[in-house]
C-alpha atoms as a PDB file:
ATOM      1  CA  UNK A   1      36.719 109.797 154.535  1.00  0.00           C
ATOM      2  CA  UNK A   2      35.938 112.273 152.074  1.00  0.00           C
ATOM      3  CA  UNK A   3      35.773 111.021 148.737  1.00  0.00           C
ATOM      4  CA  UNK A   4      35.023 112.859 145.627  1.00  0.00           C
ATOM      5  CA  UNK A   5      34.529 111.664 142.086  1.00  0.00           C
ATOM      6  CA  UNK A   6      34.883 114.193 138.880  1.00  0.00           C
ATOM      7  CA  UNK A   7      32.622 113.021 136.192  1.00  0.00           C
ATOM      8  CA  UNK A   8      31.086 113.967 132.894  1.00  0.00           C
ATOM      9  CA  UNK A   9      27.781 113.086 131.662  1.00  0.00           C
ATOM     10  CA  UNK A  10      28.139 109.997 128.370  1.00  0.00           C
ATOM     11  CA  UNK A  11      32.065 109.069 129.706  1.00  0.00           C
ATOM     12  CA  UNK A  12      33.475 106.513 131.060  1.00  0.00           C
ATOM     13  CA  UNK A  13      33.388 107.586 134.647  1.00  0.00           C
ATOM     14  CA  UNK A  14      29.684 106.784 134.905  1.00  0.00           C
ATOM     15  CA  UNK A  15      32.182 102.661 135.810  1.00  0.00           C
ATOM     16  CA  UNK A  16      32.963 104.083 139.038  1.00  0.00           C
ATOM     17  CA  UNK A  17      30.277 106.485 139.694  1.00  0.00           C
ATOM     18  CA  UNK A  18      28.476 102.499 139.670  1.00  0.00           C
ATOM     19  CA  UNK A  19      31.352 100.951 141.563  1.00  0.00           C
ATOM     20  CA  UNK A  20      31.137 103.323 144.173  1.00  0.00           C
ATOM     21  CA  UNK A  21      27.676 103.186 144.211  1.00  0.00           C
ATOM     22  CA  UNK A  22      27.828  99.349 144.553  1.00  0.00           C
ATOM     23  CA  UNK A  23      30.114  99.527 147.351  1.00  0.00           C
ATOM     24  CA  UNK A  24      27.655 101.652 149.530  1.00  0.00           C
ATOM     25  CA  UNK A  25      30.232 104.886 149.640  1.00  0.00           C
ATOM     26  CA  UNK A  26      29.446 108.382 150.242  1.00  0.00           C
ATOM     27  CA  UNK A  27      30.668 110.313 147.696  1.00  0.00           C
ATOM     28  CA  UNK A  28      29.999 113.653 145.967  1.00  0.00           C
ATOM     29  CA  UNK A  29      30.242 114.145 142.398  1.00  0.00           C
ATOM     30  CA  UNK A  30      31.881 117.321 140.465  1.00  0.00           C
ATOM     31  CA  UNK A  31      30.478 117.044 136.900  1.00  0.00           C
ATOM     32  CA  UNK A  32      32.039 118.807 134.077  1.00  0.00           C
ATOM     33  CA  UNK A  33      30.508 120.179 130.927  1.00  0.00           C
ATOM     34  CA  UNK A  34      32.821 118.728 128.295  1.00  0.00           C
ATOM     35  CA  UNK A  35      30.774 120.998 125.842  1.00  0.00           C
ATOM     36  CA  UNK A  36      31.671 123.845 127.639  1.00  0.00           C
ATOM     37  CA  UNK A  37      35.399 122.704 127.856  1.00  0.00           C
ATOM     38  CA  UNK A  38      35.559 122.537 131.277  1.00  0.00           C
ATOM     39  CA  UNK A  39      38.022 119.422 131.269  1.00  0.00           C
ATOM     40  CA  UNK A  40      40.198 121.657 130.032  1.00  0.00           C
ATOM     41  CA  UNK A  41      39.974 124.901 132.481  1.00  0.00           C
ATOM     42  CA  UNK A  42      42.996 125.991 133.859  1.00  0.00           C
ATOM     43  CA  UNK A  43      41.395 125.327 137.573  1.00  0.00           C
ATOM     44  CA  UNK A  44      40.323 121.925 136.234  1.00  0.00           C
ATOM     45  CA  UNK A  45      44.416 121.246 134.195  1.00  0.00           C
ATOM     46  CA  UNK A  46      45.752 121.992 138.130  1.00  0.00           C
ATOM     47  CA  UNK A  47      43.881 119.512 139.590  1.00  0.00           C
ATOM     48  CA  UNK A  48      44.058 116.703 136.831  1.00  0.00           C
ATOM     49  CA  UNK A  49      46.792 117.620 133.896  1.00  0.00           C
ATOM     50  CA  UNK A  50      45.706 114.927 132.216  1.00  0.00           C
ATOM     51  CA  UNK A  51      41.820 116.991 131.089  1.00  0.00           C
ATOM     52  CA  UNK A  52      40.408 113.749 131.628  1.00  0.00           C
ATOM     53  CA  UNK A  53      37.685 112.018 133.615  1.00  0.00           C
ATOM     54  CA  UNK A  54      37.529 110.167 135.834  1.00  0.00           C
ATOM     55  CA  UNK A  55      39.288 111.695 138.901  1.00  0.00           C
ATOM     56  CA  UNK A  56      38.712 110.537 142.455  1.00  0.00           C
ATOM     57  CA  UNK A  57      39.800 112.707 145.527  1.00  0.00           C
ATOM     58  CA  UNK A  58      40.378 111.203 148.672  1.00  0.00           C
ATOM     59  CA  UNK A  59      40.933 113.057 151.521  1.00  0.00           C
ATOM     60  CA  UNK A  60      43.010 115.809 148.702  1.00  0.00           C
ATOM     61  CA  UNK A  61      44.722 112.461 147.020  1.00  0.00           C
ATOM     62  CA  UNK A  62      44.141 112.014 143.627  1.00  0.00           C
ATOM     63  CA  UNK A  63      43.749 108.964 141.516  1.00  0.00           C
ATOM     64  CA  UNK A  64      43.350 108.817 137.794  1.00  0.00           C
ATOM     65  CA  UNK A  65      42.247 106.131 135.427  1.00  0.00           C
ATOM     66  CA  UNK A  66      39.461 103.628 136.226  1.00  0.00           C
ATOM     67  CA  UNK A  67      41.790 100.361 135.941  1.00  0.00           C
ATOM     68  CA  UNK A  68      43.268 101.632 139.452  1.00  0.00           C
ATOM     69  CA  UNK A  69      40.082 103.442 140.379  1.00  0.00           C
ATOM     70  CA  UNK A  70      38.136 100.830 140.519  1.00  0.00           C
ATOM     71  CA  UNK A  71      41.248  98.655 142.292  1.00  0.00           C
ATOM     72  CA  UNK A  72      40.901 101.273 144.819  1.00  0.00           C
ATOM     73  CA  UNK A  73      37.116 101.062 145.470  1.00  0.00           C
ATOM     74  CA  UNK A  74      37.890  96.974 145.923  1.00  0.00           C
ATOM     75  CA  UNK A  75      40.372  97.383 148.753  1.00  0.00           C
ATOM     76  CA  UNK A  76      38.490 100.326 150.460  1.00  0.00           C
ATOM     77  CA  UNK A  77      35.472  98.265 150.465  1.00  0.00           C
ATOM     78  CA  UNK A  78      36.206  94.640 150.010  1.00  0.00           C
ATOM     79  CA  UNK A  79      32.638  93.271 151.876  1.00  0.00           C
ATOM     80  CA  UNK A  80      31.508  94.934 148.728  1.00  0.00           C
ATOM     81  CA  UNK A  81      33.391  92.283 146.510  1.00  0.00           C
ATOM     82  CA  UNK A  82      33.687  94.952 143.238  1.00  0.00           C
ATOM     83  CA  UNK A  83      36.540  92.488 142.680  1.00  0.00           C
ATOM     84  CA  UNK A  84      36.748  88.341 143.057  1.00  0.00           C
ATOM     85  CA  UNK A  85      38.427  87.530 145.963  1.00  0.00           C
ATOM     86  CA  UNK A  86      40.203  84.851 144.804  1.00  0.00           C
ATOM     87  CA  UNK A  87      43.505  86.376 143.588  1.00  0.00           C
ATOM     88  CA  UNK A  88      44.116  85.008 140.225  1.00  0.00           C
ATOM     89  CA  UNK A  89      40.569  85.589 139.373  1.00  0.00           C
ATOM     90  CA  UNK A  90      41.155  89.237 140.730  1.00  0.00           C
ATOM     91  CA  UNK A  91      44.175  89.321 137.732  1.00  0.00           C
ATOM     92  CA  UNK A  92      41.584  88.520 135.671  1.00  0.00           C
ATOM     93  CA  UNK A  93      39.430  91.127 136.405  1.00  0.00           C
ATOM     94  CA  UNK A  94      42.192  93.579 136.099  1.00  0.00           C
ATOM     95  CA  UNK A  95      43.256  92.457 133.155  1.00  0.00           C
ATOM     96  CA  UNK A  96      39.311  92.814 132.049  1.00  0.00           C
ATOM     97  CA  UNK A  97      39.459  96.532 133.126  1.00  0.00           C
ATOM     98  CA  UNK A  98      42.713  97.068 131.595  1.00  0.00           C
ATOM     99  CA  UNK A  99      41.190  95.367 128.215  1.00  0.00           C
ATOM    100  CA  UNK A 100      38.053  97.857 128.517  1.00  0.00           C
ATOM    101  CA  UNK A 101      40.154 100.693 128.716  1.00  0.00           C
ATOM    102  CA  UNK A 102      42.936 100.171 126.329  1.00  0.00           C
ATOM    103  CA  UNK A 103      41.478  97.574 123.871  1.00  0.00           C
ATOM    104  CA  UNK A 104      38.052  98.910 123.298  1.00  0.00           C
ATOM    105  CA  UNK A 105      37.686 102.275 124.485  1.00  0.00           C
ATOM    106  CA  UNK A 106      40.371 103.778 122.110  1.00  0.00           C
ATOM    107  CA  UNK A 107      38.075 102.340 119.350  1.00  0.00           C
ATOM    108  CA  UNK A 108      34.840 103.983 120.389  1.00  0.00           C
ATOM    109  CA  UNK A 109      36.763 107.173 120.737  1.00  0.00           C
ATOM    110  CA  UNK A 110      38.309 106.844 116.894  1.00  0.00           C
ATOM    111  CA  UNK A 111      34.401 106.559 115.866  1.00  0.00           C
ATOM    112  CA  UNK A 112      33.731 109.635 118.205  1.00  0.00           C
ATOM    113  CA  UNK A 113      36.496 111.778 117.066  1.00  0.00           C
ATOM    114  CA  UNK A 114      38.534 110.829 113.715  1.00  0.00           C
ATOM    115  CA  UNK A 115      40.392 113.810 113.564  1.00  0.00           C
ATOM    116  CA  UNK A 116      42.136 112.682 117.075  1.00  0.00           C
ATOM    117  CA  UNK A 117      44.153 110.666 114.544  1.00  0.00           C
ATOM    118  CA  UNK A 118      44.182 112.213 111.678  1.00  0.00           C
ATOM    119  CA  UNK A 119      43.459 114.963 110.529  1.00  0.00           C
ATOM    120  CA  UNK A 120      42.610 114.710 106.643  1.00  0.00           C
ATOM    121  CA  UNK A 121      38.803 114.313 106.207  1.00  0.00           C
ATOM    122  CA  UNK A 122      38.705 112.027 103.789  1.00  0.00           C
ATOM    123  CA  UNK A 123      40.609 109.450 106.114  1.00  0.00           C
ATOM    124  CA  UNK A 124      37.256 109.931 108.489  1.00  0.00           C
ATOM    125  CA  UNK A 125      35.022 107.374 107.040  1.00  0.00           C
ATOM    126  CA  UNK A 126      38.065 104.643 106.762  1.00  0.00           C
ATOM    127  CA  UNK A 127      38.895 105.716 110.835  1.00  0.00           C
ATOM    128  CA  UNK A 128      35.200 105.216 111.851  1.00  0.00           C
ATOM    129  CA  UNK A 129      34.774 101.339 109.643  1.00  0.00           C
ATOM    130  CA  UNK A 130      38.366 100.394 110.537  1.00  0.00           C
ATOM    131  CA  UNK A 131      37.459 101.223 114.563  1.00  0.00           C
ATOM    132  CA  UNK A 132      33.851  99.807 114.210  1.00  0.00           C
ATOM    133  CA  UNK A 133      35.962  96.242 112.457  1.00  0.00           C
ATOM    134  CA  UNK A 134      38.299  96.256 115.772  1.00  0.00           C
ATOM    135  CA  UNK A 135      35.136  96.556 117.758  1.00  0.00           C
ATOM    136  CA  UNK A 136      33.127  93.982 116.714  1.00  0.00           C
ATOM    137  CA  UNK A 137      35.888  91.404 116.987  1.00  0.00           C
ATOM    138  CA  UNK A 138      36.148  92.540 120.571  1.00  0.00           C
ATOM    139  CA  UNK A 139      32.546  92.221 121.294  1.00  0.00           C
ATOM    140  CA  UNK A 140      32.790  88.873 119.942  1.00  0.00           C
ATOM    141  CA  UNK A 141      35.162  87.727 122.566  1.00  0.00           C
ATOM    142  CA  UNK A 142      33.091  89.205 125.383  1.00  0.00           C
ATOM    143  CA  UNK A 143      30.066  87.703 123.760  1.00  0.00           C
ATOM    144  CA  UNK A 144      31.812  84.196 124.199  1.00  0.00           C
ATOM    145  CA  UNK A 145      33.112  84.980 127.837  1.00  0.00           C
ATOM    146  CA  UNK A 146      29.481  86.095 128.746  1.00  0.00           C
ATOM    147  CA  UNK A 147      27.884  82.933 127.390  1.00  0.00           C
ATOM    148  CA  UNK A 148      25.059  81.078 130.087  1.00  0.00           C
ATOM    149  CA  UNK A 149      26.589  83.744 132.248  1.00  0.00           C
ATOM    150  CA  UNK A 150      24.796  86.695 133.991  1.00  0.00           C
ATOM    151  CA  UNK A 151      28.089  88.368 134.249  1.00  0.00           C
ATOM    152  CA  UNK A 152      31.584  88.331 133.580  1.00  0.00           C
ATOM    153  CA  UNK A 153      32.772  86.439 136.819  1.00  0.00           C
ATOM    154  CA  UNK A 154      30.113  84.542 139.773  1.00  0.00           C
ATOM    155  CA  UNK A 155      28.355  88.153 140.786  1.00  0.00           C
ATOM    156  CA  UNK A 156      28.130  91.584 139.457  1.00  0.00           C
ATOM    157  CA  UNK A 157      32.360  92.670 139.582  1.00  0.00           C
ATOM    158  CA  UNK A 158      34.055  96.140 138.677  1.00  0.00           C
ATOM    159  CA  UNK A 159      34.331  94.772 134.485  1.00  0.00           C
ATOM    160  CA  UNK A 160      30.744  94.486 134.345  1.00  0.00           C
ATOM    161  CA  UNK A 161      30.357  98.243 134.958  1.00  0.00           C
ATOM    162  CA  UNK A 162      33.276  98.980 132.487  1.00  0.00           C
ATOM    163  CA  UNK A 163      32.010  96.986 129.880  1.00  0.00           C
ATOM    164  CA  UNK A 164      28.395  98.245 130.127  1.00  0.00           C
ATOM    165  CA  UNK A 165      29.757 101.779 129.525  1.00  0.00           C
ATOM    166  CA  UNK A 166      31.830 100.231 126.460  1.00  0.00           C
ATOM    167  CA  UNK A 167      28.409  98.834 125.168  1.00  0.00           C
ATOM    168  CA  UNK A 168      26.410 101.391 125.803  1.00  0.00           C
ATOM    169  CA  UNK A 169      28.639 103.544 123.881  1.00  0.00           C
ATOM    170  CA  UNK A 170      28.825 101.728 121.039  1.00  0.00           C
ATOM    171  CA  UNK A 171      24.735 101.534 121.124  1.00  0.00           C
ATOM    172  CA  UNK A 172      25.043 105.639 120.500  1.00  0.00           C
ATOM    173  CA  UNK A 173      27.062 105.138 117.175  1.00  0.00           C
ATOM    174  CA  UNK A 174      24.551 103.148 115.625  1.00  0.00           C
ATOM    175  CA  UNK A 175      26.810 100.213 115.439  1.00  0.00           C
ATOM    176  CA  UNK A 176      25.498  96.875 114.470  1.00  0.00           C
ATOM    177  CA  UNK A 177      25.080  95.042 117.535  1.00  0.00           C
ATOM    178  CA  UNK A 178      22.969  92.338 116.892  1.00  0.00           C
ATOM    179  CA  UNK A 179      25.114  89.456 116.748  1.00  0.00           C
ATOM    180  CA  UNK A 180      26.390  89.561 120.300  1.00  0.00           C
ATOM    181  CA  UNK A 181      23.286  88.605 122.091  1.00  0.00           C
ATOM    182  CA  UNK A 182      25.003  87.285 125.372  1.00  0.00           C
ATOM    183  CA  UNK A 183      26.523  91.257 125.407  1.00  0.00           C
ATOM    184  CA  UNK A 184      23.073  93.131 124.882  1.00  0.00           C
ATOM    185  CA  UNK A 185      21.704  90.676 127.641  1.00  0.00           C
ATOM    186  CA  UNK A 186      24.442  91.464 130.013  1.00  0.00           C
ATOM    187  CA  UNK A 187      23.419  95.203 128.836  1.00  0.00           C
ATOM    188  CA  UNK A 188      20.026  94.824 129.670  1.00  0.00           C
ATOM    189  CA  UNK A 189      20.420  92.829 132.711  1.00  0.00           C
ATOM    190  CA  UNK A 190      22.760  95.628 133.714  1.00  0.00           C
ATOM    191  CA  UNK A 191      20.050  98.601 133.800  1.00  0.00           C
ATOM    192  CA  UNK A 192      17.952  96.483 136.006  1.00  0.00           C
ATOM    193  CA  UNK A 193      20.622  97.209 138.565  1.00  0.00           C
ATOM    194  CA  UNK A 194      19.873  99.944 141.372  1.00  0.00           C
ATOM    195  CA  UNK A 195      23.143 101.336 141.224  1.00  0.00           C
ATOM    196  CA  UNK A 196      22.939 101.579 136.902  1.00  0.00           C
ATOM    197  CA  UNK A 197      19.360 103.179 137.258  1.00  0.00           C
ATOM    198  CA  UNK A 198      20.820 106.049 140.284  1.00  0.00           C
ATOM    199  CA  UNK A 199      23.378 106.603 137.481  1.00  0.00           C
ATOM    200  CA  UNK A 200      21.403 107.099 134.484  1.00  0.00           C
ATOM    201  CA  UNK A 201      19.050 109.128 136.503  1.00  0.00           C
ATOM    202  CA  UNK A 202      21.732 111.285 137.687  1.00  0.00           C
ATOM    203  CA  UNK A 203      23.106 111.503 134.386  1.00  0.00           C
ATOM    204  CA  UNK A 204      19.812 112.761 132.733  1.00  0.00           C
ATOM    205  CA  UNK A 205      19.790 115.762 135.898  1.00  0.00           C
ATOM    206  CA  UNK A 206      23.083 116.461 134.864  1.00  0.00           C
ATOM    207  CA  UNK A 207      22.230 116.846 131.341  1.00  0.00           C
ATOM    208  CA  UNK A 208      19.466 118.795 131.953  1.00  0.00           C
ATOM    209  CA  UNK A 209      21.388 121.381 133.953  1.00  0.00           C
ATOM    210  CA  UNK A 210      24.071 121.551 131.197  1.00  0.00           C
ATOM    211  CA  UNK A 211      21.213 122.833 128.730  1.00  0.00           C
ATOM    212  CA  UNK A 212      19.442 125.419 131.020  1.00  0.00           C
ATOM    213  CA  UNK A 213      22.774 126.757 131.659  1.00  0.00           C
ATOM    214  CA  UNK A 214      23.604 126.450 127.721  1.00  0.00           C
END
């Protein structure tokens, strides 16, 4: 099996890059230089219309967004348990991913990029609070979901990746985190994983190879 995953360094698709990791597959990594525009190359827009990341090739099929990426991972390698095996608890996950990427992520990405949704500057600073507002009430639920928990379900599942990357980007705003102390412990506990560590490592190569080549 030949399975390839197209990634860029501070995205979301460091969740499966630890998914994949977690389930013990070989897989190579294409990483794009979203400085550089390289999402949005015409070799890269004839591979993946969509200019986004994450991608994963297998054996020249693709599959886009992590909700069924991760899904994906699961079923190709279920010893790995990257999802509960119980099936209504696997709905839950799904609907965990699904809540990652469409209830949180498009809030980080207001903070990130105002203009995505409007374009008068003036409007910025009301985007940005208004995003950081919807955030916080979300990391209150997943502060109460996480509590005298080490993670989201019994062991270390595909939403614990997800969210770490939602977390994580949130700590690079300079958003108030402090009162969700069951999330930052999930966060921490989370870099003590070997899988995390090979993909902050890998992201910090990556990043260094983007600036030589700058």
């Amino acid at each position: 099996m030949n399975i390839k995953l197209y990634y860029a360094p501070i995205t979301c698709a460091l969740a499966p890059y630890v998914t994949l990791t977690e389930a013990g597959a070989e897989f190579e990594v294409e990483a794009l230089d979203f400085k550089k525009e390289q999402h949005k190359s015409p070799e890269y827009l004839a591979i993946n219309p969509k200019h986004k990341v994450p991608l994963l090739i297998v054996d020249g099929r693709k599959l886009t967004e992590n909700v069924a990426i991760h899904q994906w991972v699961a079923r190709t390698f279920p010893e790995a348990q990257i999802l509960p095996e119980d099936p209504w608890l696997e709905l839950q996950a799904v609907s965990m991913l699904s809540w990652c990427s469409g209830g949180i992520h498009p809030f980080l990405s207001r903070i990130n990029a105002p203009s995505r949704v409007c374009q008068l500057r003036e409007a910025a600073d009301d985007i940005r609070r208004a995003a950081a507002e919807a955030i916080y009430e979300n990391f209150e639920i997943a502060d109460r979901l996480l509590d005298g928990r080490d993670h989201f379900f019994d062991h270390f599942t595909a939403p614990d990746a997800h969210f770490f990357w939602c977390f994580r980007r949130a700590t690079q705003f300079g958003l108030d985190l402090s009162p969700f102390g069951n999330c930052q412990a999930h966060f921490d506990r989370m870099h003590l994983r070997a899988s995390v560590q090979k993909l902050l490592a890998f992201e910090k190569e990556i990043q260094t190879q983007f600036a030589e080549a700058a």
